[in-house]
PDB file of N, CA and C in Angstrom:
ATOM      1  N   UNK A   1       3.509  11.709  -9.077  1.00  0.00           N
ATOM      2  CA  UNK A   1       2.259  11.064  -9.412  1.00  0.00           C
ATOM      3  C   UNK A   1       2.504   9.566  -9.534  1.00  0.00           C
ATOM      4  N   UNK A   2       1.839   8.823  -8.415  1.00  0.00           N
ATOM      5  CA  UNK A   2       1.876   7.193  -8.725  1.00  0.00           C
ATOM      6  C   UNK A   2       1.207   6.689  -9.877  1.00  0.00           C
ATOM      7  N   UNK A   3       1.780   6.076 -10.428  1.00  0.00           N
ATOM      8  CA  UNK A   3       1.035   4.425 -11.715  1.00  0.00           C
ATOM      9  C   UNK A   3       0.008   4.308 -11.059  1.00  0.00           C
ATOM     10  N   UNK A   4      -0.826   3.801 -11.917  1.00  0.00           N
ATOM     11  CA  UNK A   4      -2.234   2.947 -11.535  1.00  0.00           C
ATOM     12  C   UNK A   4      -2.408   1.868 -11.799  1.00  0.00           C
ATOM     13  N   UNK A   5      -1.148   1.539 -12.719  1.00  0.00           N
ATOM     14  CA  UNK A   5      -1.105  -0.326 -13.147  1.00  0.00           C
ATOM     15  C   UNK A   5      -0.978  -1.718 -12.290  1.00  0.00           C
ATOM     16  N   UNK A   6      -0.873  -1.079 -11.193  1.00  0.00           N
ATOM     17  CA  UNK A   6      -0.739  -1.788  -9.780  1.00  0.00           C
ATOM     18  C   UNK A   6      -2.249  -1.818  -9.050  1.00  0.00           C
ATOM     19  N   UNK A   7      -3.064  -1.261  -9.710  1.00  0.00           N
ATOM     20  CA  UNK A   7      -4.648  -1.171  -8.872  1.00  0.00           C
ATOM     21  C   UNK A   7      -5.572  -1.827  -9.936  1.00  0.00           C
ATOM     22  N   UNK A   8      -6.414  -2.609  -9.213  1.00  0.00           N
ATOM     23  CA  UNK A   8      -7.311  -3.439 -10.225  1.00  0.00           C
ATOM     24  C   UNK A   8      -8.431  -2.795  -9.581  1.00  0.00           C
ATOM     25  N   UNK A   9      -9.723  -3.342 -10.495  1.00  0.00           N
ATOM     26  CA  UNK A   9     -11.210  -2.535 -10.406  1.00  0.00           C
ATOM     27  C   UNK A   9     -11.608  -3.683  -9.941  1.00  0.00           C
ATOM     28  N   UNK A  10     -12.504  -3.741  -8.507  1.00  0.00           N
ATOM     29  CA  UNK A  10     -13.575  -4.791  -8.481  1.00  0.00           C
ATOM     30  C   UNK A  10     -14.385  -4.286  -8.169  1.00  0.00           C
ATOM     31  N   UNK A  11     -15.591  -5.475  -7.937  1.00  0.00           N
ATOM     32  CA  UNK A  11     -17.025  -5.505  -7.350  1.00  0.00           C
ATOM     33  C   UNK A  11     -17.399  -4.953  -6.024  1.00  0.00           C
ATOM     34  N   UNK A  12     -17.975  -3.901  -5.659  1.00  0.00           N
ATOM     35  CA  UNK A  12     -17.877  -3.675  -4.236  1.00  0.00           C
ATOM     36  C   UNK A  12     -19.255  -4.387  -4.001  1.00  0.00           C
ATOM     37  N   UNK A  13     -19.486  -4.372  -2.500  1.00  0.00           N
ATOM     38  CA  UNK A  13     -20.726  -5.040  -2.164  1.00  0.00           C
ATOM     39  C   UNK A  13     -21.560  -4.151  -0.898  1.00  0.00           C
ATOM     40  N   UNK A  14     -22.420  -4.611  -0.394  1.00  0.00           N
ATOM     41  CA  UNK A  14     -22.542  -3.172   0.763  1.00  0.00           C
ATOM     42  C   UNK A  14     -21.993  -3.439   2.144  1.00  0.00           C
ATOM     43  N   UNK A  15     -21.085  -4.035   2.486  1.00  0.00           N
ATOM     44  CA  UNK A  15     -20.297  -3.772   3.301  1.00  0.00           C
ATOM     45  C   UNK A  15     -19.257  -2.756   3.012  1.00  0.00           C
ATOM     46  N   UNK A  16     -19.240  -1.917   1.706  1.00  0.00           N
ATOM     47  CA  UNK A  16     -18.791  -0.662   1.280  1.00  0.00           C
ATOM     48  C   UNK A  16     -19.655   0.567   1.065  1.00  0.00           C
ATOM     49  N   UNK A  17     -20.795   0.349   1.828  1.00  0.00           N
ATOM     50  CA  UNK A  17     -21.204   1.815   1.889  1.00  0.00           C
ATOM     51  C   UNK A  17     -20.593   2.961   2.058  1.00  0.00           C
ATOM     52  N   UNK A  18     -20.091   2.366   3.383  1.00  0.00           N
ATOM     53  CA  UNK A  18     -19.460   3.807   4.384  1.00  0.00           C
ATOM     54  C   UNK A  18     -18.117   4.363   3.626  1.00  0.00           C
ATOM     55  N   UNK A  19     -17.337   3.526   2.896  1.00  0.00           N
ATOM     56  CA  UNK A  19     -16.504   3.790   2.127  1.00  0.00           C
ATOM     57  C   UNK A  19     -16.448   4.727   0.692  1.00  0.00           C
ATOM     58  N   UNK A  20     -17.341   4.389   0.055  1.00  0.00           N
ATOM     59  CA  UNK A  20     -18.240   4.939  -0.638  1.00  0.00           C
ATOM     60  C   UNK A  20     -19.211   6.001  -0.411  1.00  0.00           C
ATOM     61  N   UNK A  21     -19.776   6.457   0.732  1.00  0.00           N
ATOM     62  CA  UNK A  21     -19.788   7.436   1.575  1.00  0.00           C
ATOM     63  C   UNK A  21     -18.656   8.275   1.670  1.00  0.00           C
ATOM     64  N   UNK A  22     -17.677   7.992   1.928  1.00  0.00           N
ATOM     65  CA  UNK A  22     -16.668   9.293   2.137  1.00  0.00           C
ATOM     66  C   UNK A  22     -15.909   9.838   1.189  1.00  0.00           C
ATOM     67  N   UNK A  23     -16.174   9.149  -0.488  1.00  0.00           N
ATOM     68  CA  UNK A  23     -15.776   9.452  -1.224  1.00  0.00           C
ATOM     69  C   UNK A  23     -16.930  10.939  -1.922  1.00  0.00           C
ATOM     70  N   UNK A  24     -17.830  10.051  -1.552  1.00  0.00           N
ATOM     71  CA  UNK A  24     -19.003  11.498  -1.881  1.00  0.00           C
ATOM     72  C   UNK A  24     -19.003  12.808  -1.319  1.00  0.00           C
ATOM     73  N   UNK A  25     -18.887  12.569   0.346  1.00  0.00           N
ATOM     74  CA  UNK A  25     -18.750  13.340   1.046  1.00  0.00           C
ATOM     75  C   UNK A  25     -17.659  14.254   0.691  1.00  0.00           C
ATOM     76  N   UNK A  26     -16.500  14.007  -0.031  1.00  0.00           N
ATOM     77  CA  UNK A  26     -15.235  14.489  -0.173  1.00  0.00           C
ATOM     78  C   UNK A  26     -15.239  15.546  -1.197  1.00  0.00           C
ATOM     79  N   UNK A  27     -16.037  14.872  -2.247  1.00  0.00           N
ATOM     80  CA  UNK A  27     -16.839  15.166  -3.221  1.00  0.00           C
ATOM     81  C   UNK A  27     -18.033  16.642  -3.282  1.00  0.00           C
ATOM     82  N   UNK A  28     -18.510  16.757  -1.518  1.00  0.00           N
ATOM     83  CA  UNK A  28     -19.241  17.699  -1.415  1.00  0.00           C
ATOM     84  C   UNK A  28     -21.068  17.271  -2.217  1.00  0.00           C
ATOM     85  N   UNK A  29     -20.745  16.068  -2.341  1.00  0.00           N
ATOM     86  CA  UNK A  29     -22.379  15.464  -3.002  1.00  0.00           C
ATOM     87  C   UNK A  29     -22.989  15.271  -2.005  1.00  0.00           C
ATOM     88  N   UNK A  30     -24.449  14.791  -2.090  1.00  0.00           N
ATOM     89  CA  UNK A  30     -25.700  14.759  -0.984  1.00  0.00           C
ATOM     90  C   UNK A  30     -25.938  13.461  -0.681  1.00  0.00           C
ATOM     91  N   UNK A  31     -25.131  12.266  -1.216  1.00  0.00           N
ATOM     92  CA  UNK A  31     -25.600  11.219  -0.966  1.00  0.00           C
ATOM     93  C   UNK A  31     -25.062  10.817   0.361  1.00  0.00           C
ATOM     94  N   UNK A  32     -26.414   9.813   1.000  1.00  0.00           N
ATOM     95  CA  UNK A  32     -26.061   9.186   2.645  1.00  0.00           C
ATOM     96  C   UNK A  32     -25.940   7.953   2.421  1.00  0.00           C
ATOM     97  N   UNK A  33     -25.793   7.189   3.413  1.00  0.00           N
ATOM     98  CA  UNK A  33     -25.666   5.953   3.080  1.00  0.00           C
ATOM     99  C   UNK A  33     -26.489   4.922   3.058  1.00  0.00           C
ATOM    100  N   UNK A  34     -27.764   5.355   3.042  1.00  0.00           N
ATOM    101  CA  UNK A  34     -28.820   4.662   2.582  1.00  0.00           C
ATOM    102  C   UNK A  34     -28.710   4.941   1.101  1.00  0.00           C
ATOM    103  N   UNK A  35     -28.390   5.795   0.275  1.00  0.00           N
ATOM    104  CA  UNK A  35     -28.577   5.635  -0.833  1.00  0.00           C
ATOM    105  C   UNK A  35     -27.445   4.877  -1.516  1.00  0.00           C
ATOM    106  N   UNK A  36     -25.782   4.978  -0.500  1.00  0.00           N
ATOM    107  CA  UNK A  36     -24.944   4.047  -1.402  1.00  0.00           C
ATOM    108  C   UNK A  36     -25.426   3.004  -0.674  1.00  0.00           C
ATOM    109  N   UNK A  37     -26.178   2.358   0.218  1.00  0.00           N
ATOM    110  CA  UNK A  37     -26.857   0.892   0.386  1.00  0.00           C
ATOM    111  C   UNK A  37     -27.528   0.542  -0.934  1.00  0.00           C
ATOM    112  N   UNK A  38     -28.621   1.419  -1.406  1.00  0.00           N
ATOM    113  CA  UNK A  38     -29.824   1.118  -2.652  1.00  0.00           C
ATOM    114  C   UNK A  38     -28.080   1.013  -3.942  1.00  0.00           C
ATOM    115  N   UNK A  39     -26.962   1.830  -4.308  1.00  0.00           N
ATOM    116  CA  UNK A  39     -26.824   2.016  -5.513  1.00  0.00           C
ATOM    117  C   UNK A  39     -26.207   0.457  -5.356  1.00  0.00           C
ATOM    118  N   UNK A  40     -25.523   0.235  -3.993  1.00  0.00           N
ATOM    119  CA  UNK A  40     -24.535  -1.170  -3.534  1.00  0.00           C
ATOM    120  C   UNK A  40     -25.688  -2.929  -3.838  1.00  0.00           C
ATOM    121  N   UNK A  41     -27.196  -2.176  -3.625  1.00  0.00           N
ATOM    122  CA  UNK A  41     -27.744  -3.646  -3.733  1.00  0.00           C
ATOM    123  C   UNK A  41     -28.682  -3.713  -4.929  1.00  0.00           C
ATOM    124  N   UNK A  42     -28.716  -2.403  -5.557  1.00  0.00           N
ATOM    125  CA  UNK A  42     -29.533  -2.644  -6.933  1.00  0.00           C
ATOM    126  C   UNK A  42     -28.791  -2.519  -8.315  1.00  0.00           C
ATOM    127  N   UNK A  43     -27.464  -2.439  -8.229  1.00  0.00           N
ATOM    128  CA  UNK A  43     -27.019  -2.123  -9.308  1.00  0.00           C
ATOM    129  C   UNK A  43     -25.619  -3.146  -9.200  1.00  0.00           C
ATOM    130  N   UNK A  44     -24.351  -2.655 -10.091  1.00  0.00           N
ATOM    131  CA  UNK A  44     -23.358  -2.901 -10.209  1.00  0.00           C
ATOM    132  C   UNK A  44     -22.600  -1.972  -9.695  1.00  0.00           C
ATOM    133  N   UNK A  45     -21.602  -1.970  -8.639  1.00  0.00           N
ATOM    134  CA  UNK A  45     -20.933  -0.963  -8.155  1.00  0.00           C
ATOM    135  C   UNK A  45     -18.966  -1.307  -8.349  1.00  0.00           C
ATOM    136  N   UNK A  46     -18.514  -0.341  -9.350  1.00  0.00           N
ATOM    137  CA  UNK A  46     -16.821  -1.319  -9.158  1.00  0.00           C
ATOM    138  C   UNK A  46     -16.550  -0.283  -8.274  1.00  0.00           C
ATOM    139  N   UNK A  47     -15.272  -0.340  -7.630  1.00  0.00           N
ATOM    140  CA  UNK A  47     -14.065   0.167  -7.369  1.00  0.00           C
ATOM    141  C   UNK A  47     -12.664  -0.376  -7.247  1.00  0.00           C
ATOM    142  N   UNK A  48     -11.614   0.771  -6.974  1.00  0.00           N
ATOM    143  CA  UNK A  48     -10.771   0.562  -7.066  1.00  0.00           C
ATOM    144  C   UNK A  48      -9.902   0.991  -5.944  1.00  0.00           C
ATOM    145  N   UNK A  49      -9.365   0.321  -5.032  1.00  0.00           N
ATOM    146  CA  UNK A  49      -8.311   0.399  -3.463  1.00  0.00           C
ATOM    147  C   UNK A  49      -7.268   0.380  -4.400  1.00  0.00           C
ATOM    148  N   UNK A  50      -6.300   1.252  -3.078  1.00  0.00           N
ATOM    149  CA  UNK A  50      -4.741   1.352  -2.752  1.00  0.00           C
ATOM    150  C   UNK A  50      -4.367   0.697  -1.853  1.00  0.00           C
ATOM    151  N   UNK A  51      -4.429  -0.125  -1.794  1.00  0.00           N
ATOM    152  CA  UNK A  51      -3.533  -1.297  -0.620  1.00  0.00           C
ATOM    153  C   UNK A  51      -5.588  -1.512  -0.020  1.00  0.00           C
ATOM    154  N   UNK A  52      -5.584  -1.128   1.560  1.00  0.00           N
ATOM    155  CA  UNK A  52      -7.138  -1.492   1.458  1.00  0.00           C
ATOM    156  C   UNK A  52      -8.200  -0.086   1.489  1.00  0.00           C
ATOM    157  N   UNK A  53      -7.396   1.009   0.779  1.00  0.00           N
ATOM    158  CA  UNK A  53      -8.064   2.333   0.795  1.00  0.00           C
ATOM    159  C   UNK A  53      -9.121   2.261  -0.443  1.00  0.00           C
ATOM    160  N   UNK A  54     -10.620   2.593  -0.339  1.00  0.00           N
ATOM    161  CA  UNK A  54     -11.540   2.596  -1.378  1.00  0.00           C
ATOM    162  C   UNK A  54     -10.915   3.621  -1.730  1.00  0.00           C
ATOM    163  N   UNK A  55     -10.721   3.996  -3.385  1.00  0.00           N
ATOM    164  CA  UNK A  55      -9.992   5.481  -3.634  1.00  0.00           C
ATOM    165  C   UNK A  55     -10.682   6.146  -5.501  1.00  0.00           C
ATOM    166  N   UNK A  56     -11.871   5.018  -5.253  1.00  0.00           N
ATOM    167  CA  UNK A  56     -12.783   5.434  -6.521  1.00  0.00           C
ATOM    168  C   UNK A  56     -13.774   4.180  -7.152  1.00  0.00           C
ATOM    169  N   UNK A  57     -15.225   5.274  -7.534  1.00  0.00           N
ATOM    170  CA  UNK A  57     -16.233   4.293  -7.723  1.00  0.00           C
ATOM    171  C   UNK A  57     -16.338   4.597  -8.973  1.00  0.00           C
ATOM    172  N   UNK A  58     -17.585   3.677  -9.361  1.00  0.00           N
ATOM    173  CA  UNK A  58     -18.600   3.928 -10.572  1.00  0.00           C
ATOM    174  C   UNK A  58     -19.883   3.126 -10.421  1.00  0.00           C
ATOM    175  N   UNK A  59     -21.416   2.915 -11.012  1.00  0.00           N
ATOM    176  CA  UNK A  59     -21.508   2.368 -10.683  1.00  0.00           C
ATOM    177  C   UNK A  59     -22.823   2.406 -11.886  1.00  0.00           C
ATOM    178  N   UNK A  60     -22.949   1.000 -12.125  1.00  0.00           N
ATOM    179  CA  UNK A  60     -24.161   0.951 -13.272  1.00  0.00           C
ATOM    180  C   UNK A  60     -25.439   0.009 -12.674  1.00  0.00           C
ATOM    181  N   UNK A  61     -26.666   1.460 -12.646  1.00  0.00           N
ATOM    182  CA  UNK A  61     -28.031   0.703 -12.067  1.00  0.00           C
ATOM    183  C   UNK A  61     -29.020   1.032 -13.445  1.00  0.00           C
ATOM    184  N   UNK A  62     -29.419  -0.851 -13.462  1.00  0.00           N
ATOM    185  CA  UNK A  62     -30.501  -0.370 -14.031  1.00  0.00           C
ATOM    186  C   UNK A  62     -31.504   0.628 -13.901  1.00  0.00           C
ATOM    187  N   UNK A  63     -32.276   1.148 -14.940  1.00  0.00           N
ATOM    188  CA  UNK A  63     -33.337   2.250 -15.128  1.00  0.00           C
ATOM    189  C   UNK A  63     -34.769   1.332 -15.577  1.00  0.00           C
ATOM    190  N   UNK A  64     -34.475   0.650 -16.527  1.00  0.00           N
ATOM    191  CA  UNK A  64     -35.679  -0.457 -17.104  1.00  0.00           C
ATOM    192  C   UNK A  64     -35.260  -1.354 -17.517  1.00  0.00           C
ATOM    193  N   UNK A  65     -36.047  -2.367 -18.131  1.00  0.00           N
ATOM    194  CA  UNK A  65     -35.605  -3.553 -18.193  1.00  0.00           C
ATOM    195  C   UNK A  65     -34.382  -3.899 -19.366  1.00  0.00           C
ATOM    196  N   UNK A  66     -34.140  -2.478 -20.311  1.00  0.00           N
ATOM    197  CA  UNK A  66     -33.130  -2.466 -20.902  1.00  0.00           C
ATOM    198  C   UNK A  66     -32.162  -1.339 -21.187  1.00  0.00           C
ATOM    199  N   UNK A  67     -32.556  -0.611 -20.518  1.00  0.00           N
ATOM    200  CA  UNK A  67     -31.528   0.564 -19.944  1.00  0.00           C
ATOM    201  C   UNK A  67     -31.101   0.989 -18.645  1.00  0.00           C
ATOM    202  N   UNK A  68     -29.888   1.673 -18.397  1.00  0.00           N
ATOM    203  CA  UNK A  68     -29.109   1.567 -17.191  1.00  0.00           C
ATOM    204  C   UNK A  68     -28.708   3.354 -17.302  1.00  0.00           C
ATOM    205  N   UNK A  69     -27.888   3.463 -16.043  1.00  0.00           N
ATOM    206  CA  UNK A  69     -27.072   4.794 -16.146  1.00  0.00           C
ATOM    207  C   UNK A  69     -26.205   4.645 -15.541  1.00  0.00           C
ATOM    208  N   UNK A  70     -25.047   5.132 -15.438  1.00  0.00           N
ATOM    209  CA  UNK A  70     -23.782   5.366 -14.782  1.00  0.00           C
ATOM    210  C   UNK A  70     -23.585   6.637 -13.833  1.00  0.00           C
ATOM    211  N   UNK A  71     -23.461   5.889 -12.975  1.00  0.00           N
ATOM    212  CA  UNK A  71     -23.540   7.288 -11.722  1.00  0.00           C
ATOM    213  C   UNK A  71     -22.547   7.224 -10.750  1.00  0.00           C
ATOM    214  N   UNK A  72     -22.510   7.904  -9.507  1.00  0.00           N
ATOM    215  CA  UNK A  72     -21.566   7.761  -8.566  1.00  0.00           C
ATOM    216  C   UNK A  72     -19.709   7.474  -8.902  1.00  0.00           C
ATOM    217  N   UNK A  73     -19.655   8.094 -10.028  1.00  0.00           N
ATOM    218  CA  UNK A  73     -17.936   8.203 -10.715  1.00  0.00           C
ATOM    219  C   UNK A  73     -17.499   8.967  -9.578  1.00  0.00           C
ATOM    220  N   UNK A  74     -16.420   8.816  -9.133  1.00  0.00           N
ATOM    221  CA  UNK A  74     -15.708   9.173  -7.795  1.00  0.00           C
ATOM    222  C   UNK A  74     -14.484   8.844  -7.586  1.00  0.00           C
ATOM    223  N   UNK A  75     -13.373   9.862  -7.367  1.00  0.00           N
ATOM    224  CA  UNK A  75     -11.883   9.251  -7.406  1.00  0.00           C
ATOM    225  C   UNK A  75     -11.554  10.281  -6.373  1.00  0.00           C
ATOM    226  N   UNK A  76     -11.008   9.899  -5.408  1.00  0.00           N
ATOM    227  CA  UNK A  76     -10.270  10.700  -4.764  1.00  0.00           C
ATOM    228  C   UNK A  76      -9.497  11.779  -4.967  1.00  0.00           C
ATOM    229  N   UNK A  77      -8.865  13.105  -4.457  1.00  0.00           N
ATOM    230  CA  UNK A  77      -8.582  14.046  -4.910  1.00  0.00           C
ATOM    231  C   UNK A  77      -6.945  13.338  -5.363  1.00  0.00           C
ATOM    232  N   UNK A  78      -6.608  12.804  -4.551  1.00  0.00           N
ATOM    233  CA  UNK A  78      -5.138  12.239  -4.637  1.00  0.00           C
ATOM    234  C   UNK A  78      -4.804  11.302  -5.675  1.00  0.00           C
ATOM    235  N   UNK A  79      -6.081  10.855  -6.136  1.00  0.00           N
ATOM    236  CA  UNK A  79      -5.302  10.304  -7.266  1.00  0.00           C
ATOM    237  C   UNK A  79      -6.291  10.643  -8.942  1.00  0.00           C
ATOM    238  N   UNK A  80      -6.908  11.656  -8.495  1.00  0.00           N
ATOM    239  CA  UNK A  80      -7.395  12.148 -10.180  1.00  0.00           C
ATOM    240  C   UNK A  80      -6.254  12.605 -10.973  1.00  0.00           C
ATOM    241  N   UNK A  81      -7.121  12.374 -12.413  1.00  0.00           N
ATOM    242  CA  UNK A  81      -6.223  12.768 -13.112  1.00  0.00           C
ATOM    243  C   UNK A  81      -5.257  11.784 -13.774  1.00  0.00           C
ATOM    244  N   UNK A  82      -5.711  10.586 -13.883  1.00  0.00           N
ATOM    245  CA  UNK A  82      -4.580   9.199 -13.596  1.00  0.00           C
ATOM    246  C   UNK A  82      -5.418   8.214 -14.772  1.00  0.00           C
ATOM    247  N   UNK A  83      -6.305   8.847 -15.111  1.00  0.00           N
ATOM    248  CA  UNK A  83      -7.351   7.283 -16.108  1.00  0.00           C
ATOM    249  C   UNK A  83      -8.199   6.198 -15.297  1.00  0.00           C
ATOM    250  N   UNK A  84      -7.962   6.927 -14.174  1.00  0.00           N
ATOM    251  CA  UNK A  84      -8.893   5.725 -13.187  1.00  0.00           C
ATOM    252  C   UNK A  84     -10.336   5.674 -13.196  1.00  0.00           C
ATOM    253  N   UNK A  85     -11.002   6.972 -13.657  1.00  0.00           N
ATOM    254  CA  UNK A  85     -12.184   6.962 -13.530  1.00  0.00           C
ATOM    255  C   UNK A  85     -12.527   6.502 -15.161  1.00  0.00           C
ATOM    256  N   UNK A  86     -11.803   6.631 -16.294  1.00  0.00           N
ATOM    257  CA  UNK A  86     -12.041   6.029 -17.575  1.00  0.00           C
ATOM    258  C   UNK A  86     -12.470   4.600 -17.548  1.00  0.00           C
ATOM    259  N   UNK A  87     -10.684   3.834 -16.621  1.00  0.00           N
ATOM    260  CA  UNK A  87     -11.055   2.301 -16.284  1.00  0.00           C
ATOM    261  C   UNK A  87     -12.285   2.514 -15.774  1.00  0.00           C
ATOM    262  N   UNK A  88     -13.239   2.984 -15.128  1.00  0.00           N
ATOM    263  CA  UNK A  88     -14.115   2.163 -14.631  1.00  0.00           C
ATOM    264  C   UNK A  88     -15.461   2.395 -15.226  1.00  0.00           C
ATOM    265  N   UNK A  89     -15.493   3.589 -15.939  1.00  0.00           N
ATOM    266  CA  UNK A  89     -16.218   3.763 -16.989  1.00  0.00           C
ATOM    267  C   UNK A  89     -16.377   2.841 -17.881  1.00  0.00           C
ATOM    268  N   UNK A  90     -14.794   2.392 -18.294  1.00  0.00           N
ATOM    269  CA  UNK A  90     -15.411   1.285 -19.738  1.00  0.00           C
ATOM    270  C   UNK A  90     -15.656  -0.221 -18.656  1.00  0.00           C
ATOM    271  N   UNK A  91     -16.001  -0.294 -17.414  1.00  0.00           N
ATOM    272  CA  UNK A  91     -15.962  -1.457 -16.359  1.00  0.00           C
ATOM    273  C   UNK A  91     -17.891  -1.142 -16.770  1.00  0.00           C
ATOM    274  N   UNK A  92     -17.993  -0.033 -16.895  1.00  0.00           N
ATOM    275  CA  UNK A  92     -19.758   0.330 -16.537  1.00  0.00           C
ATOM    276  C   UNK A  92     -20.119  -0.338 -18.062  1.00  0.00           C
ATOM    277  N   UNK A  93     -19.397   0.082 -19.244  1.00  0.00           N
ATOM    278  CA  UNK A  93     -20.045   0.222 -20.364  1.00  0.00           C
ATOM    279  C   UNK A  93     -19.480  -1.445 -20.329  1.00  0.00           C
ATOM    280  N   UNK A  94     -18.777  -2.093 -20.033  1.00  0.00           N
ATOM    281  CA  UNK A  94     -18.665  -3.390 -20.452  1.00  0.00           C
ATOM    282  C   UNK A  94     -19.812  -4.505 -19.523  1.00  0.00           C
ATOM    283  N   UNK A  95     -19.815  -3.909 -18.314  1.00  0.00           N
ATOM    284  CA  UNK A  95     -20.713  -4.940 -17.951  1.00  0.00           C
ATOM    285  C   UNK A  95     -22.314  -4.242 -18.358  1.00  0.00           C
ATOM    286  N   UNK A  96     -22.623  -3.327 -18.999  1.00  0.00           N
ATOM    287  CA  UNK A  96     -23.873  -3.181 -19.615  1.00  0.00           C
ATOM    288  C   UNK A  96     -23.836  -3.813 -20.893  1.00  0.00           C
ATOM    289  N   UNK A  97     -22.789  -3.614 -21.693  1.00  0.00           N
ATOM    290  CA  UNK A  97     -22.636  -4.778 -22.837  1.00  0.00           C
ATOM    291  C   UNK A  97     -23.504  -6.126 -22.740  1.00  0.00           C
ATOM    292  N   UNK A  98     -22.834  -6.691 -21.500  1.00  0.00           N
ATOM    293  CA  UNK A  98     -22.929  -8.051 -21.716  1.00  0.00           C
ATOM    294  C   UNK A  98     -23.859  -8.570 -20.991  1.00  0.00           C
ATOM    295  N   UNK A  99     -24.906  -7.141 -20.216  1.00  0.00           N
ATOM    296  CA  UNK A  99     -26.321  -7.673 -19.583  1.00  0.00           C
ATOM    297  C   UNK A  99     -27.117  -6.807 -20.846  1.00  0.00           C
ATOM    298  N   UNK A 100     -26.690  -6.670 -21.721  1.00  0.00           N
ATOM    299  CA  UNK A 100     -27.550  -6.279 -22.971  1.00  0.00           C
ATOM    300  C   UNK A 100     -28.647  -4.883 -22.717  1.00  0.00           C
ATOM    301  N   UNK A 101     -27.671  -3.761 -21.962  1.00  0.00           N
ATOM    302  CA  UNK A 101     -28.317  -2.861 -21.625  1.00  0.00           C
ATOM    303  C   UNK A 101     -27.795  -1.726 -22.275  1.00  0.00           C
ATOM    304  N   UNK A 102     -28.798  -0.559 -22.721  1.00  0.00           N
ATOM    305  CA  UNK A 102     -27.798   0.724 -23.126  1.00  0.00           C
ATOM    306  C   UNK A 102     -27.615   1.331 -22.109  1.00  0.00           C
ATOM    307  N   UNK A 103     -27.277   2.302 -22.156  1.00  0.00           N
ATOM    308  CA  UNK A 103     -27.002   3.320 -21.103  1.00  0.00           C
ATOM    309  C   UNK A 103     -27.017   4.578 -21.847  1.00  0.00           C
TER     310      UNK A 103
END
């Protein structure tokens, strides 16, 4: 089992749909990629690569003007199990923090 202290969480944008797409797909979920377009341009989307492999999401969209939800948590089969999807959990709950949203 590899470390994860070597992988940082960023911002994806929607030139990561399709990437984000195959994590769902992997996943066996229903989402296409029109919908990771809408979660990629209305919300906050992190992830986290292995060299330039997308290998897990999260992603916090607003609901109203002061609540949000966290959706699309996604880690590859190869590396669950590791705290990666926690990091990006507290990535969701911190940047709702500080746009003053609950979730």
């Amino acid at each position: 089992m590899a470390a994860i202290d070597h992988l940082a969480i960023g911002t994806l944008g929607a030139d990561d749909a399709r990437e984000g797409l195959l994590l769902s797909a992997e996943a066996h979920w229903n989402q296409n990629e029109a919908d990771w377009r809408f979660f990629l341009m209305r919300g906050t989307v992190f992830g986290v690569r292995d060299r330039n492999h997308l290998i897990a999401t999260a992603a916090l969209l607003p609901y109203t003007s002061d609540n949000a939800w966290i959706s699309m948590v996604l880690v590859t089969q190869n590396w669950r199990r590791r705290g990666i999807a926690t990091k990006l959990l507290d990535a969701c709950l911190e940047a709702a923090a500080k746009q003053g949203l609950t979730v």
